[in-house]
Every structure is written in structure tokens, then in C-alpha cells.
Protein backbone atom coordinates (compact mmCIF):
# COMPACT_ATOMS: atom_id res chain seq x y z
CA UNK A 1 10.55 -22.02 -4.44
CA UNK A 2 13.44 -21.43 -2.06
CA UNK A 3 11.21 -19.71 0.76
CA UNK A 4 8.30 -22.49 0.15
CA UNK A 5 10.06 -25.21 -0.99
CA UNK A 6 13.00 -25.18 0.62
CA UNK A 7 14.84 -25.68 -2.40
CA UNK A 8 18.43 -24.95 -2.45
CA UNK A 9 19.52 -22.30 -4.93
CA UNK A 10 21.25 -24.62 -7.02
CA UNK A 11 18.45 -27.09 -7.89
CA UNK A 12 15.75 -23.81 -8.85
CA UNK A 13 18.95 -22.49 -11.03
CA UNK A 14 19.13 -25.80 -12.98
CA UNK A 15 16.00 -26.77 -12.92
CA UNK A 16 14.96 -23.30 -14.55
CA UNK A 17 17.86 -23.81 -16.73
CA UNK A 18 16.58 -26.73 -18.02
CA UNK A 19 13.20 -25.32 -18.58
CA UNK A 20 14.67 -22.66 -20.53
CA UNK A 21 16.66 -25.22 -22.88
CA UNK A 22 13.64 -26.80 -24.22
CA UNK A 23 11.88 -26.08 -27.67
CA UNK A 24 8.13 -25.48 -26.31
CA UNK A 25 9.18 -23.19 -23.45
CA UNK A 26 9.14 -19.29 -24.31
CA UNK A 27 9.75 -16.32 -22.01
CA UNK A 28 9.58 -12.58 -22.54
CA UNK A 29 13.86 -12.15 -23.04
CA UNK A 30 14.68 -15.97 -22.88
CA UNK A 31 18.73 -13.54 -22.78
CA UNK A 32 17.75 -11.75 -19.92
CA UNK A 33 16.18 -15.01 -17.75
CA UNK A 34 19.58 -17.12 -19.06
CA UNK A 35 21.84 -13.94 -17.75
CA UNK A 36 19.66 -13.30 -14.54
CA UNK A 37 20.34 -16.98 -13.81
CA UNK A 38 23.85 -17.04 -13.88
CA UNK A 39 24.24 -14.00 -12.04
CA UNK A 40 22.45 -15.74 -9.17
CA UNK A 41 24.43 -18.62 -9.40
CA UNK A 42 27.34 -16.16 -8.86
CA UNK A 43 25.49 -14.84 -5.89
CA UNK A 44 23.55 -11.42 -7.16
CA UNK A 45 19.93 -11.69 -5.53
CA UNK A 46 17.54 -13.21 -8.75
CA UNK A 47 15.45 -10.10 -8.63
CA UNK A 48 18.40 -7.49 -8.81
CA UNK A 49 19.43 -10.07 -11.60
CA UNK A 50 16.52 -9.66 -13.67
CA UNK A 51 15.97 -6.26 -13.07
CA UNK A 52 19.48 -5.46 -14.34
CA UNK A 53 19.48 -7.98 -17.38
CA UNK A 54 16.10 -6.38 -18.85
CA UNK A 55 18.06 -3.24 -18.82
CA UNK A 56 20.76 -4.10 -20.81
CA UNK A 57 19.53 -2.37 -23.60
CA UNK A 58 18.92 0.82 -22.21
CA UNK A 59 22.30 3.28 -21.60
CA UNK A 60 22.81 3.05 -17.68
CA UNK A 61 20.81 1.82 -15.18
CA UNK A 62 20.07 3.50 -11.61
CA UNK A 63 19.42 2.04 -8.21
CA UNK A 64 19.46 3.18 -4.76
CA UNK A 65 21.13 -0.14 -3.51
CA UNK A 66 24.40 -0.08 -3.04
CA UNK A 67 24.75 -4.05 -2.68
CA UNK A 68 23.15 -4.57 -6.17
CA UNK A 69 25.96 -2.25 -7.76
CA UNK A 70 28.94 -4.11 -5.96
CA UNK A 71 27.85 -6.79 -6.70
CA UNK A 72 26.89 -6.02 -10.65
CA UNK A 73 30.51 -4.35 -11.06
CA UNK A 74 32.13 -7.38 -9.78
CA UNK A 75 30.81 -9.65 -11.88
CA UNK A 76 32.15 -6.86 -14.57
CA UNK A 77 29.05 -6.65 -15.65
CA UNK A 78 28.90 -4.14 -18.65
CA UNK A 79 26.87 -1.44 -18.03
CA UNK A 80 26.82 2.20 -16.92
CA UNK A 81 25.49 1.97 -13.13
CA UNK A 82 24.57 4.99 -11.52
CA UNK A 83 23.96 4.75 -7.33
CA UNK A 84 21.80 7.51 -5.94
């Protein structure tokens, strides 16, 4: 929406936000979506976000991009990242 759109970040973060509030909306990990979200808003790239949040369940989670792991351990995010 932010490439086609032109949507700033904020509006797609609170407008997705808001979808996610409402009774009748379901997602696959409505957890992960909510912590992808604010991890965005906190300026992690959405896809790093989501790829990271769906793998909070595992034990660590590994990733050639150095960027994504700054940026996940300084939002002290708690996790075991590994960089390759």
C-alpha cells in the first residue's frame, strides 16, 4: 500500500491495527501480525517483522542480514539471533 498507494507508514500501521481489533477479522497468529506491527512502527522493515514474530516460538532464529539483527536486538527483542 505504501509503494502503490502512497500511503504513509503510519496510516497502513493503524489502519491494519484497526482491522486486527475487530471481532469478524481472523489471521493466521493475530500475536505475530500485532508484534510485526509495532516493530514497524519502531522502524524494523514489516517483512523482517513478520518473519521474526512467526518465529518466536522456535529457539533462535538465523538470518544473513545484518540490519534485521540490529535492529531486532535494539528493540530488545527476546530471542536467540544467530547472523551468518
Amino acid at each position: 500500500m505504501r509503494f502503490s498507494y502512497r500511503f504513509p507508514s503510519e496510516r497502513i500501521i493503524y489502519a491494519l491495527t484497526g482491522l486486527l481489533k475487530l471481532n469478524n477479522v481472523n489471521t493466521e497468529n493475530k500475536t505475530a501480525v500485532i508484534n510485526a506491527l509495532e516493530w514497524h512502527k519502531n522502524g524494523m522493515d514489516f517483512a523482517d517483522a513478520l518473519h521474526l514474530a512467526c518465529s518466536l516460538h522456535t529457539d533462535k532464529f538465523v538470518s544473513f542480514d545484518k540490519k534485521l539483527i540490529k535492529k531486532a536486538l535494539g528493540l530488545n527483542i527476546d530471542m536467540i539471533l544467530i547472523r551468518l
